[in-house]
PDB file of N, CA and C in Angstrom:
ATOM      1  N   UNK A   1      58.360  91.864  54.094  1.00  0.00           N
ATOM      2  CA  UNK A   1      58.442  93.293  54.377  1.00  0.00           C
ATOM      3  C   UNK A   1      59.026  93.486  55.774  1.00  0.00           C
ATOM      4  N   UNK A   2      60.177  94.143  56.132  1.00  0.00           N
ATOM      5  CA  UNK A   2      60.662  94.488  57.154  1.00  0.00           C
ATOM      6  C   UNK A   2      59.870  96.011  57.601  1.00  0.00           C
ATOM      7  N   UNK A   3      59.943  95.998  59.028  1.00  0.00           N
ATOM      8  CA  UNK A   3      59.310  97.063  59.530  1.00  0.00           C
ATOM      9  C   UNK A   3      60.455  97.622  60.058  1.00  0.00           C
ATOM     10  N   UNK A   4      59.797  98.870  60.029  1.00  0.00           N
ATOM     11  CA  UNK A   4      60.679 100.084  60.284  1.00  0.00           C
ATOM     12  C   UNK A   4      60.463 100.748  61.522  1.00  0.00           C
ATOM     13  N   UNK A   5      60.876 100.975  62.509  1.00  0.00           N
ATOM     14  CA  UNK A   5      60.735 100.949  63.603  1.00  0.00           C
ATOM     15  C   UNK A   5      62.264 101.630  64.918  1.00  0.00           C
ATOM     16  N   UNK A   6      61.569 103.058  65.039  1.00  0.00           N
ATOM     17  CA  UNK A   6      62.487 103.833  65.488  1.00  0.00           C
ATOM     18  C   UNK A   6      62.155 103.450  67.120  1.00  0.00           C
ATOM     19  N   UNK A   7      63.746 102.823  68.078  1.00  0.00           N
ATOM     20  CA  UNK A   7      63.300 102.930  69.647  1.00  0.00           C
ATOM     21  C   UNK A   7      64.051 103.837  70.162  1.00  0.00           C
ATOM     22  N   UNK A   8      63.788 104.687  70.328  1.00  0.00           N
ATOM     23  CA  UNK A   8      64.334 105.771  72.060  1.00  0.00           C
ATOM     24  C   UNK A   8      64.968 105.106  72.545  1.00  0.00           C
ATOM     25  N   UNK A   9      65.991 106.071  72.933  1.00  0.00           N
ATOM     26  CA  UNK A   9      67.097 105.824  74.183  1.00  0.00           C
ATOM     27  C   UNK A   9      66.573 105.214  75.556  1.00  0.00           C
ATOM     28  N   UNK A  10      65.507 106.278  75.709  1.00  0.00           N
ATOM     29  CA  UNK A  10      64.315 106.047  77.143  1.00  0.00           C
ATOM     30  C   UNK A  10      63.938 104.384  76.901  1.00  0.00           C
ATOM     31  N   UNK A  11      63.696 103.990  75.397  1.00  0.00           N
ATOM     32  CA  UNK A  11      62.525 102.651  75.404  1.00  0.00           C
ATOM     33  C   UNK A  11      63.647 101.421  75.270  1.00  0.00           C
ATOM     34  N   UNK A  12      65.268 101.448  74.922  1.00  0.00           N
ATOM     35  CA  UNK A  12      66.094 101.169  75.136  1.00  0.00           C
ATOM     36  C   UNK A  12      66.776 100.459  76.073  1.00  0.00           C
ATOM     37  N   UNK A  13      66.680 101.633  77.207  1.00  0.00           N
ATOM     38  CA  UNK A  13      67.219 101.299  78.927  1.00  0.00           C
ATOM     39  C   UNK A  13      65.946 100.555  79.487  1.00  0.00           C
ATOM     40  N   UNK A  14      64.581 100.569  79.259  1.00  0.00           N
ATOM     41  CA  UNK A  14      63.479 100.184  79.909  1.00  0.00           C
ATOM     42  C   UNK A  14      63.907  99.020  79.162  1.00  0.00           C
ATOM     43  N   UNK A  15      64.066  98.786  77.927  1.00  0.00           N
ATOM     44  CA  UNK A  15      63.852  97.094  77.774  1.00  0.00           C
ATOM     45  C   UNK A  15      65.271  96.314  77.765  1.00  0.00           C
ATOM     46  N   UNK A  16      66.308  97.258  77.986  1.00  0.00           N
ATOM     47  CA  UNK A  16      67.295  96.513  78.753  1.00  0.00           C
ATOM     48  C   UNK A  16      67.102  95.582  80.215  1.00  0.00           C
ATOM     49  N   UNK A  17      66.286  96.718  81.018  1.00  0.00           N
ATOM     50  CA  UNK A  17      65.665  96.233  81.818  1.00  0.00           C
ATOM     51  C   UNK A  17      65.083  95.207  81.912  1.00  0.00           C
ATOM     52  N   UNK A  18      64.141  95.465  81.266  1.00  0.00           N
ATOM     53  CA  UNK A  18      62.580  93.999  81.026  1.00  0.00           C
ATOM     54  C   UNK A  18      63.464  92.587  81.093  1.00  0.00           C
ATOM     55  N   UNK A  19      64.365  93.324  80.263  1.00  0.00           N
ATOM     56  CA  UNK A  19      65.840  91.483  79.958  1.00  0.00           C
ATOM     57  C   UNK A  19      66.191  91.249  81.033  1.00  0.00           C
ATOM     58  N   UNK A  20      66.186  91.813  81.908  1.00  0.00           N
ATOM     59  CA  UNK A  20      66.745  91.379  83.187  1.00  0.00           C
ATOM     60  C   UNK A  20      66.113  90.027  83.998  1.00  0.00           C
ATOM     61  N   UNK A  21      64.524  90.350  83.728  1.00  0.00           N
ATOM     62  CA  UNK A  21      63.770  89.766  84.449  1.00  0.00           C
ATOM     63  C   UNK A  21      62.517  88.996  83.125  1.00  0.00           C
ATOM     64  N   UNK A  22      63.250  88.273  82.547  1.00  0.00           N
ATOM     65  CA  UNK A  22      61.903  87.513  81.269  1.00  0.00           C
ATOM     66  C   UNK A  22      60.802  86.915  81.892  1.00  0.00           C
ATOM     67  N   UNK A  23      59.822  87.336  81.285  1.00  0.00           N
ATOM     68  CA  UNK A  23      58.699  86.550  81.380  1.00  0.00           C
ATOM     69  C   UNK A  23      58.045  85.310  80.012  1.00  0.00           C
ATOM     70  N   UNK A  24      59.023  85.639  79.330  1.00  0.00           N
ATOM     71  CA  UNK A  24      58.897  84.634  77.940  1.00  0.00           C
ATOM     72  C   UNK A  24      59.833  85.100  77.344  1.00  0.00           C
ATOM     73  N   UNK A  25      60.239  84.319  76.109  1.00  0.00           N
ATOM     74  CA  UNK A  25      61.297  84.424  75.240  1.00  0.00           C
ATOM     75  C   UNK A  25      61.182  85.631  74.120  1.00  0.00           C
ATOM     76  N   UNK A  26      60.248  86.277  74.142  1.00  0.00           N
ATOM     77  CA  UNK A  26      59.414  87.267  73.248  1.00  0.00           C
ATOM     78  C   UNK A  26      58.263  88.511  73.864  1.00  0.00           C
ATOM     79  N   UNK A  27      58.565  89.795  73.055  1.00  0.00           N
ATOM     80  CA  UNK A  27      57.881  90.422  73.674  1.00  0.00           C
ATOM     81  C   UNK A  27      57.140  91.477  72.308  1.00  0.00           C
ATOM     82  N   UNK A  28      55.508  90.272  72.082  1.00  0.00           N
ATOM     83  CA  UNK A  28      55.052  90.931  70.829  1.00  0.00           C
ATOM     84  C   UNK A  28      54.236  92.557  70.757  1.00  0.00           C
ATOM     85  N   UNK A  29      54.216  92.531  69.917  1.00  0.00           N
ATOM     86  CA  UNK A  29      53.883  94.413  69.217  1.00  0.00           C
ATOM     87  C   UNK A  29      52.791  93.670  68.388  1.00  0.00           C
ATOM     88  N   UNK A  30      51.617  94.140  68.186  1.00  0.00           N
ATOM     89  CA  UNK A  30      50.288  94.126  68.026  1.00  0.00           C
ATOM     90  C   UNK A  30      49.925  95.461  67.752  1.00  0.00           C
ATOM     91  N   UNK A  31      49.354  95.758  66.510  1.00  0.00           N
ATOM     92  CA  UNK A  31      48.595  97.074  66.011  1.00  0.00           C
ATOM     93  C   UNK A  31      47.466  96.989  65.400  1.00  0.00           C
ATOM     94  N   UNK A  32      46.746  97.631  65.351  1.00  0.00           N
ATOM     95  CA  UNK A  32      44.737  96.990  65.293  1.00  0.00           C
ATOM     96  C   UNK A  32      44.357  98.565  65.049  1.00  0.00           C
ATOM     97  N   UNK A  33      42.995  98.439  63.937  1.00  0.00           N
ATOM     98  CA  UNK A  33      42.411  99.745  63.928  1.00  0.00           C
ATOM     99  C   UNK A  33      41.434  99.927  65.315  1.00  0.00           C
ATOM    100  N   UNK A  34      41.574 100.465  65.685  1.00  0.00           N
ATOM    101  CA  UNK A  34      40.982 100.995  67.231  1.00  0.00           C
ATOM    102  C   UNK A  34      39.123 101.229  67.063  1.00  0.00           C
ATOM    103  N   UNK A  35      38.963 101.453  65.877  1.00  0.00           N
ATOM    104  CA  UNK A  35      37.699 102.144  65.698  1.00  0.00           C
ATOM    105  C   UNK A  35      37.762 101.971  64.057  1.00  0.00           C
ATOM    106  N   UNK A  36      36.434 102.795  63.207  1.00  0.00           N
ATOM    107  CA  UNK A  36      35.854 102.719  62.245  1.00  0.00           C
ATOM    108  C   UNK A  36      37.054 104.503  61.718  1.00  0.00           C
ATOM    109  N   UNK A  37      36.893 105.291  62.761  1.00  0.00           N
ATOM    110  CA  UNK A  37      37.748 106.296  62.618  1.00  0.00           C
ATOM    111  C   UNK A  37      39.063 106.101  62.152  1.00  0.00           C
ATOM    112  N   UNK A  38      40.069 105.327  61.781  1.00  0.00           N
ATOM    113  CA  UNK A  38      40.701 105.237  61.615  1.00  0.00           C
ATOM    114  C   UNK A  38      42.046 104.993  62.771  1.00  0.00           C
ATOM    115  N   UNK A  39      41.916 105.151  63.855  1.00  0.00           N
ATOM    116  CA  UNK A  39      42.787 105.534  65.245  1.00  0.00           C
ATOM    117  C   UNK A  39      43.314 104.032  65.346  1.00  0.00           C
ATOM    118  N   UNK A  40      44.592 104.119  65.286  1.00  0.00           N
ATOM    119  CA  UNK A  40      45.480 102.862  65.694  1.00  0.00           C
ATOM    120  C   UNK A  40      45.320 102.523  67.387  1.00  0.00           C
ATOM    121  N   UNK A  41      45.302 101.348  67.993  1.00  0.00           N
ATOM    122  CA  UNK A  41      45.793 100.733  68.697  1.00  0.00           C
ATOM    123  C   UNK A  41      46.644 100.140  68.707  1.00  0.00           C
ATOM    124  N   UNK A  42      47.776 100.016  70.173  1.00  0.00           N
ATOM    125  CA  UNK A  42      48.810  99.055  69.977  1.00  0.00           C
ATOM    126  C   UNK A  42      49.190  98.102  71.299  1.00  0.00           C
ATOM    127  N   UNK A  43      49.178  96.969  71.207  1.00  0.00           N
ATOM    128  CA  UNK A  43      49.822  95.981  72.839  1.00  0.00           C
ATOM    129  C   UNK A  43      51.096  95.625  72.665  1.00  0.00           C
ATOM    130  N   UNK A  44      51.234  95.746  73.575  1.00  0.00           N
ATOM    131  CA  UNK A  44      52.955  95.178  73.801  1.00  0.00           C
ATOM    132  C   UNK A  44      52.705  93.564  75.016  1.00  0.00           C
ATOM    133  N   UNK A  45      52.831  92.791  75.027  1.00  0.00           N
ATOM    134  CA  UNK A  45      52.729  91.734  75.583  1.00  0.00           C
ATOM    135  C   UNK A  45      53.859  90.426  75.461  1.00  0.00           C
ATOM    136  N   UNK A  46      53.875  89.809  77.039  1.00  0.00           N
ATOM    137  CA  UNK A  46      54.707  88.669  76.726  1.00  0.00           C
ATOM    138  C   UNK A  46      54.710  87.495  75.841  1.00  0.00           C
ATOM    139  N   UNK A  47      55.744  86.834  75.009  1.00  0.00           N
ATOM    140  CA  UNK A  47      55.323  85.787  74.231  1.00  0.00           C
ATOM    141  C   UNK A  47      55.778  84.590  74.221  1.00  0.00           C
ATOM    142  N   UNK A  48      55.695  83.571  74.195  1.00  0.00           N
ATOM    143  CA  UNK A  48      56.613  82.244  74.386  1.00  0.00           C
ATOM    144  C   UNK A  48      56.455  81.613  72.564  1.00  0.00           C
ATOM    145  N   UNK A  49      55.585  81.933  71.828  1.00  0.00           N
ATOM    146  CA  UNK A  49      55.684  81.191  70.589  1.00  0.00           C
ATOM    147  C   UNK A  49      56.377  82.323  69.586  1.00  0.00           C
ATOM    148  N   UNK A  50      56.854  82.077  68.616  1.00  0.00           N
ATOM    149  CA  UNK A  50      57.132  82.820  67.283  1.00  0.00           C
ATOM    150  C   UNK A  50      56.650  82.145  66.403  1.00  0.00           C
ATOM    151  N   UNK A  51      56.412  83.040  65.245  1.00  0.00           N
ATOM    152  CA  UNK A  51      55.476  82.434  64.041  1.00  0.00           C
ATOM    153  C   UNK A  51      56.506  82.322  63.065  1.00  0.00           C
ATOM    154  N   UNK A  52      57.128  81.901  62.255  1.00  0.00           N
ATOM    155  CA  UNK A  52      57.318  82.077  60.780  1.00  0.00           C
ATOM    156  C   UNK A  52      57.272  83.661  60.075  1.00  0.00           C
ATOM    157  N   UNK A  53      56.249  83.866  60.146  1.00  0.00           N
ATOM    158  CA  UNK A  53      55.998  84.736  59.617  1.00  0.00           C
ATOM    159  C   UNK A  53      56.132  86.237  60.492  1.00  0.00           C
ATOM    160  N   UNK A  54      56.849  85.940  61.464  1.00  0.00           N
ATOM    161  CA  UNK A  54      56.704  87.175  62.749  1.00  0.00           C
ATOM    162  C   UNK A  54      58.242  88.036  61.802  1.00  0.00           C
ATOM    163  N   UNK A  55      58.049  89.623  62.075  1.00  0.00           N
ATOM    164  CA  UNK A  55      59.244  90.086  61.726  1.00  0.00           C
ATOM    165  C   UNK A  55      59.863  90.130  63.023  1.00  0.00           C
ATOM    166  N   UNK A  56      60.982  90.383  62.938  1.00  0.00           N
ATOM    167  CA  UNK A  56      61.881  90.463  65.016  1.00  0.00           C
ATOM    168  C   UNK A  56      63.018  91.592  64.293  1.00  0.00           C
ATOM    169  N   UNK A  57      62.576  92.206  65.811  1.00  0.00           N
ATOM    170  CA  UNK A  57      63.125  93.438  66.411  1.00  0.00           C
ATOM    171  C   UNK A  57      64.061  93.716  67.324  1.00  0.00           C
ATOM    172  N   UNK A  58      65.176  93.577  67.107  1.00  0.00           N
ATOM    173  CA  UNK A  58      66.219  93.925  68.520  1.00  0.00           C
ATOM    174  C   UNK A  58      65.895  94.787  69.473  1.00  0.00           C
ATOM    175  N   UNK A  59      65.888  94.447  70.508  1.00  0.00           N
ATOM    176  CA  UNK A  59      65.951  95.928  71.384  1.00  0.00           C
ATOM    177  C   UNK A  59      66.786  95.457  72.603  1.00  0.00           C
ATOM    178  N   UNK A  60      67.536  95.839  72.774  1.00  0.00           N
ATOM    179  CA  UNK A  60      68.630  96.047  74.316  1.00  0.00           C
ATOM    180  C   UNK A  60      68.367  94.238  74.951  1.00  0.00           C
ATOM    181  N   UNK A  61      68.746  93.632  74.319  1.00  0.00           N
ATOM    182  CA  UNK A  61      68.747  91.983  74.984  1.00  0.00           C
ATOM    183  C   UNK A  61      67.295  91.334  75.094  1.00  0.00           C
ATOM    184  N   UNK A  62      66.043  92.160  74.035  1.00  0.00           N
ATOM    185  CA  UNK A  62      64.839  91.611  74.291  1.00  0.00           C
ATOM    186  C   UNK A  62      64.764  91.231  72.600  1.00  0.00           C
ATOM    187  N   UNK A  63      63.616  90.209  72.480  1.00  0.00           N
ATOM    188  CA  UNK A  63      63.125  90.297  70.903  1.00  0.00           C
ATOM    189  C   UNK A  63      61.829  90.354  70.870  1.00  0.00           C
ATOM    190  N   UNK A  64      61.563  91.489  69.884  1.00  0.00           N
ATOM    191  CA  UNK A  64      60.787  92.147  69.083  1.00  0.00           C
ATOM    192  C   UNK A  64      59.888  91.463  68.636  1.00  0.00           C
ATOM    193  N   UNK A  65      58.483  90.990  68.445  1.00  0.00           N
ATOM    194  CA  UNK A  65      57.979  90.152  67.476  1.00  0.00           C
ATOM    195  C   UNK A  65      56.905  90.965  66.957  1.00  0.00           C
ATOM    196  N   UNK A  66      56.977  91.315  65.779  1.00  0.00           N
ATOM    197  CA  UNK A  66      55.479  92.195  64.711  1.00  0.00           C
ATOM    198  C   UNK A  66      54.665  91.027  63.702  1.00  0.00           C
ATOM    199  N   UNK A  67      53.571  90.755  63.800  1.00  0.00           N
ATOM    200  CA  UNK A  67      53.268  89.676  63.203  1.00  0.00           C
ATOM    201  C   UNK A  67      52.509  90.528  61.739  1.00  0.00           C
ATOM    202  N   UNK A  68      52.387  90.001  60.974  1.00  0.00           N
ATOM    203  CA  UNK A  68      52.051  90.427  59.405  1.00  0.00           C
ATOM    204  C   UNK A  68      51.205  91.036  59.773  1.00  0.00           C
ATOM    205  N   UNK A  69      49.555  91.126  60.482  1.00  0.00           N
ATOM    206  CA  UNK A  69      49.022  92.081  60.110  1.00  0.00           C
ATOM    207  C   UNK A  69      49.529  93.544  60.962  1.00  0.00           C
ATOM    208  N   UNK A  70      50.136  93.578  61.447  1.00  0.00           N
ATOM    209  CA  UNK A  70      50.802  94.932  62.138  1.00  0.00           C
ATOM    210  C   UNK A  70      51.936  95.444  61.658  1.00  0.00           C
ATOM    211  N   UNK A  71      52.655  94.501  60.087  1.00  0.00           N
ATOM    212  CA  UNK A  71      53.260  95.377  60.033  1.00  0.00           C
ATOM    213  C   UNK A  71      53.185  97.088  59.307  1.00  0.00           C
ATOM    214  N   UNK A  72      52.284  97.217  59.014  1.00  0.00           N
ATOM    215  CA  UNK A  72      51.796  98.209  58.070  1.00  0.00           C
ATOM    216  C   UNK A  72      51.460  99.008  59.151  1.00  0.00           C
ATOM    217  N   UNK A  73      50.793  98.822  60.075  1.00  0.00           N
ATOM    218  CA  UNK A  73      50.545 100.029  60.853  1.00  0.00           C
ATOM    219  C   UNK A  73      51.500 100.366  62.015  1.00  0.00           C
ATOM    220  N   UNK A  74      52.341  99.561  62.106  1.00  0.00           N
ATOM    221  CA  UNK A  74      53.902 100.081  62.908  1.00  0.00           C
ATOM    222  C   UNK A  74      54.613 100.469  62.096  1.00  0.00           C
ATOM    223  N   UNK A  75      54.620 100.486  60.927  1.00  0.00           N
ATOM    224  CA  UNK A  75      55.618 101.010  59.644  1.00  0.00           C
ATOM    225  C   UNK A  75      55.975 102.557  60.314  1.00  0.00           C
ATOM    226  N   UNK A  76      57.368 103.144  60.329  1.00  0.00           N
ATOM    227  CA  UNK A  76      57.506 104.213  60.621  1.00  0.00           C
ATOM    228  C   UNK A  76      57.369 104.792  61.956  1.00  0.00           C
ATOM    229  N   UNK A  77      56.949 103.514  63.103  1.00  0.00           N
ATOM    230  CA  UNK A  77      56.107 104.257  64.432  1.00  0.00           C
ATOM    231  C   UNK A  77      57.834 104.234  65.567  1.00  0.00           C
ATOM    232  N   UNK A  78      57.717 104.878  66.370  1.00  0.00           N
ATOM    233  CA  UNK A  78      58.777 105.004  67.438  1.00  0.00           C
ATOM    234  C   UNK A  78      58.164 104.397  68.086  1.00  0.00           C
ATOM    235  N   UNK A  79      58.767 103.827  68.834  1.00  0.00           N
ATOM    236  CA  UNK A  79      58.953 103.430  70.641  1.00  0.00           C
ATOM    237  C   UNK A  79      58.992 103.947  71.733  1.00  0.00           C
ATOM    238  N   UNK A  80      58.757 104.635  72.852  1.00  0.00           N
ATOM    239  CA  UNK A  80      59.271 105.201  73.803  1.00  0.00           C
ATOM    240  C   UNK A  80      59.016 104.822  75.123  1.00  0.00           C
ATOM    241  N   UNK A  81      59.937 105.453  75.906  1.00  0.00           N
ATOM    242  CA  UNK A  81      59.093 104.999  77.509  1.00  0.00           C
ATOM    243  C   UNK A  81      59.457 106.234  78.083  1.00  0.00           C
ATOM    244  N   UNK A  82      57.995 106.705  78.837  1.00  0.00           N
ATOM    245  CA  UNK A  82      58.061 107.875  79.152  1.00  0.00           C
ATOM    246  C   UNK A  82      57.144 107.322  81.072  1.00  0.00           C
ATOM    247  N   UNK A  83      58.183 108.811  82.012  1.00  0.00           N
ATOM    248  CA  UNK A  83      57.369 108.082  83.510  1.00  0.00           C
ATOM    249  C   UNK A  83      56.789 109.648  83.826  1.00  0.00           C
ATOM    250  N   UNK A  84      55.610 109.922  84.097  1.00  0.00           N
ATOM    251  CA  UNK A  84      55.386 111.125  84.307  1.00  0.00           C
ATOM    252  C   UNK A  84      54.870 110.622  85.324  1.00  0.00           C
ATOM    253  N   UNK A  85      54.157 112.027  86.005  1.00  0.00           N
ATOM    254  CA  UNK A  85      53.646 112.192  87.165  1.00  0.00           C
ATOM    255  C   UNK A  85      52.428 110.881  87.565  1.00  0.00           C
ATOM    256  N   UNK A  86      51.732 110.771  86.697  1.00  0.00           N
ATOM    257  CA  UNK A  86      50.537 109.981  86.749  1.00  0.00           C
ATOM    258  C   UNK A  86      50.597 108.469  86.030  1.00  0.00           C
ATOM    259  N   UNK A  87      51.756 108.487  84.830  1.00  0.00           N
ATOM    260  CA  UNK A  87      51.705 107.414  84.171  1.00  0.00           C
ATOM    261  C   UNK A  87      53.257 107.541  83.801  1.00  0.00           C
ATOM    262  N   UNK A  88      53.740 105.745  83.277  1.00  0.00           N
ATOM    263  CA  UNK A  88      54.216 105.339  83.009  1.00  0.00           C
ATOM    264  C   UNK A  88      54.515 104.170  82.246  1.00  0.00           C
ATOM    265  N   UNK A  89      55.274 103.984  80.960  1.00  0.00           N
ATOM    266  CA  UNK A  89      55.061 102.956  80.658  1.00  0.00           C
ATOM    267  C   UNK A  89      55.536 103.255  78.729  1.00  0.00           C
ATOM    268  N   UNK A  90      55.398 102.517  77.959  1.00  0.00           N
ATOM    269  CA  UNK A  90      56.164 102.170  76.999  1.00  0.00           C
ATOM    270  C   UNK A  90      54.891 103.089  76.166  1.00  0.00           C
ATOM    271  N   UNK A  91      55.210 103.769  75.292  1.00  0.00           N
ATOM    272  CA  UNK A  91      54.665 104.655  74.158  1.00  0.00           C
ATOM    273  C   UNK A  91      54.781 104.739  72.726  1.00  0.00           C
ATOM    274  N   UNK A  92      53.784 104.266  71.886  1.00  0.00           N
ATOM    275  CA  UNK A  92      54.241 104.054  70.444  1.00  0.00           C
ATOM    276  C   UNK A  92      53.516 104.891  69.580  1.00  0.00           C
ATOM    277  N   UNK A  93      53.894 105.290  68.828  1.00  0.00           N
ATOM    278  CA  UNK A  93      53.527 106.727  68.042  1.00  0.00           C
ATOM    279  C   UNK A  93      54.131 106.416  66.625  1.00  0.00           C
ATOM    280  N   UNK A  94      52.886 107.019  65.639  1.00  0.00           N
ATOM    281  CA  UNK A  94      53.053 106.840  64.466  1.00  0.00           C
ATOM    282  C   UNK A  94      52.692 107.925  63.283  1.00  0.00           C
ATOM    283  N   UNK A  95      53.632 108.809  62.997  1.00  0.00           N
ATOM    284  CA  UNK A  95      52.998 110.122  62.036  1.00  0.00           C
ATOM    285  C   UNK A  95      52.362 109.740  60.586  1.00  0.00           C
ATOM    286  N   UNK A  96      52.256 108.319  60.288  1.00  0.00           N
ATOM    287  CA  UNK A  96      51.907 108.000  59.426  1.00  0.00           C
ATOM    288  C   UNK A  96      50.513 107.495  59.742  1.00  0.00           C
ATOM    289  N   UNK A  97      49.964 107.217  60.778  1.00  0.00           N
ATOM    290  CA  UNK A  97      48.765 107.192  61.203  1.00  0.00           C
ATOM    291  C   UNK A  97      47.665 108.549  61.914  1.00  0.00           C
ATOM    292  N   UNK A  98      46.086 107.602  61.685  1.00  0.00           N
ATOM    293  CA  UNK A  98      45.790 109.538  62.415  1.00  0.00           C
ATOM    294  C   UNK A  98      45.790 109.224  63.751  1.00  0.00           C
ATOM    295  N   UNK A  99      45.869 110.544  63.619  1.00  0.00           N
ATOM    296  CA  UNK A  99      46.137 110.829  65.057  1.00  0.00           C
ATOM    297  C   UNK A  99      45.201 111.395  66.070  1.00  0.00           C
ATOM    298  N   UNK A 100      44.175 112.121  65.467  1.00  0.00           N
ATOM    299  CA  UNK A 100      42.501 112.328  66.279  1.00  0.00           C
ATOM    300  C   UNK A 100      41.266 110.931  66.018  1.00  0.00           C
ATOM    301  N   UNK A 101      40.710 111.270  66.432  1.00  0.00           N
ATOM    302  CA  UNK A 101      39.728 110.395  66.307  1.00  0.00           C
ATOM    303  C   UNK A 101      38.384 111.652  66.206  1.00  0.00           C
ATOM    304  N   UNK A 102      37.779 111.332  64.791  1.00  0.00           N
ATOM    305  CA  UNK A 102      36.813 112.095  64.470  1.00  0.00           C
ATOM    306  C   UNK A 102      35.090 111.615  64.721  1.00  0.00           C
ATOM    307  N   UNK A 103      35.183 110.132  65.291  1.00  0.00           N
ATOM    308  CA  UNK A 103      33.932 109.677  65.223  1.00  0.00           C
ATOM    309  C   UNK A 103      33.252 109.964  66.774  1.00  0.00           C
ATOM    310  N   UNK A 104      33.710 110.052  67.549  1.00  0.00           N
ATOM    311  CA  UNK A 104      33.157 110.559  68.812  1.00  0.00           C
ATOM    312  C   UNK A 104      33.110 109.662  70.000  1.00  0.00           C
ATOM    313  N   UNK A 105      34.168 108.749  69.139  1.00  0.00           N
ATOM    314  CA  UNK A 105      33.809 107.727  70.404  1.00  0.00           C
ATOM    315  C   UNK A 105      35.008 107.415  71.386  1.00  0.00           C
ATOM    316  N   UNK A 106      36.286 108.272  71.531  1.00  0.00           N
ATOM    317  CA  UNK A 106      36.559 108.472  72.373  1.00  0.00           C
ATOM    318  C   UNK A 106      36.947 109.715  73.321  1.00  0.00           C
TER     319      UNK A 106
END
């Protein structure tokens, strides 16, 4: 199963960037239910191994790695990098996931 996976212009130039300066040969995508609520989590982290079974993702001179159990919940999700006043940093969003969290725990 290939994942589907929309990146921004913004998340684009940032990981053109990142290529500039590697910290491993890979830079994996990790998605996890966050809670019992249903609420996705996601990491973005450096990687030096690939699996077999990893799907890979182009992005601007970096590679992508989604390992099987994430691909279902990145299915459909964008990418972005957004720098606001207070924060900055790479943003992944998914309309196919929920998007509140109803159990109270965060």
């Amino acid at each position: 199963m290939a994942v589907n996976v929309v990146i921004t212009p913004e998340a684009e130039k940032a990981f053109s960037e990142l290529s500039l300066d590697k910290r491993a040969d890979y830079v994996r995508i990790s998605a996890a239910q966050a809670c019992g609520c249903g609420r996705v989590g996601y990491q973005m982290q450096w990687e030096s191994d690939r699996s077999d079974n990893d799907e890979v993702v182009d992005a601007e001179g970096l590679t992508l790695l989604v390992d099987v159990e994430s691909l279902a919940l990145l299915d459909g999700s964008t990418i972005d990098y957004k720098k606001e006043d207070m924060s900055e940093g790479f943003f992944i969003s998914n309309p196919n996931s929920s998007m509140g969290c109803g159990c109270g725990g965060h």
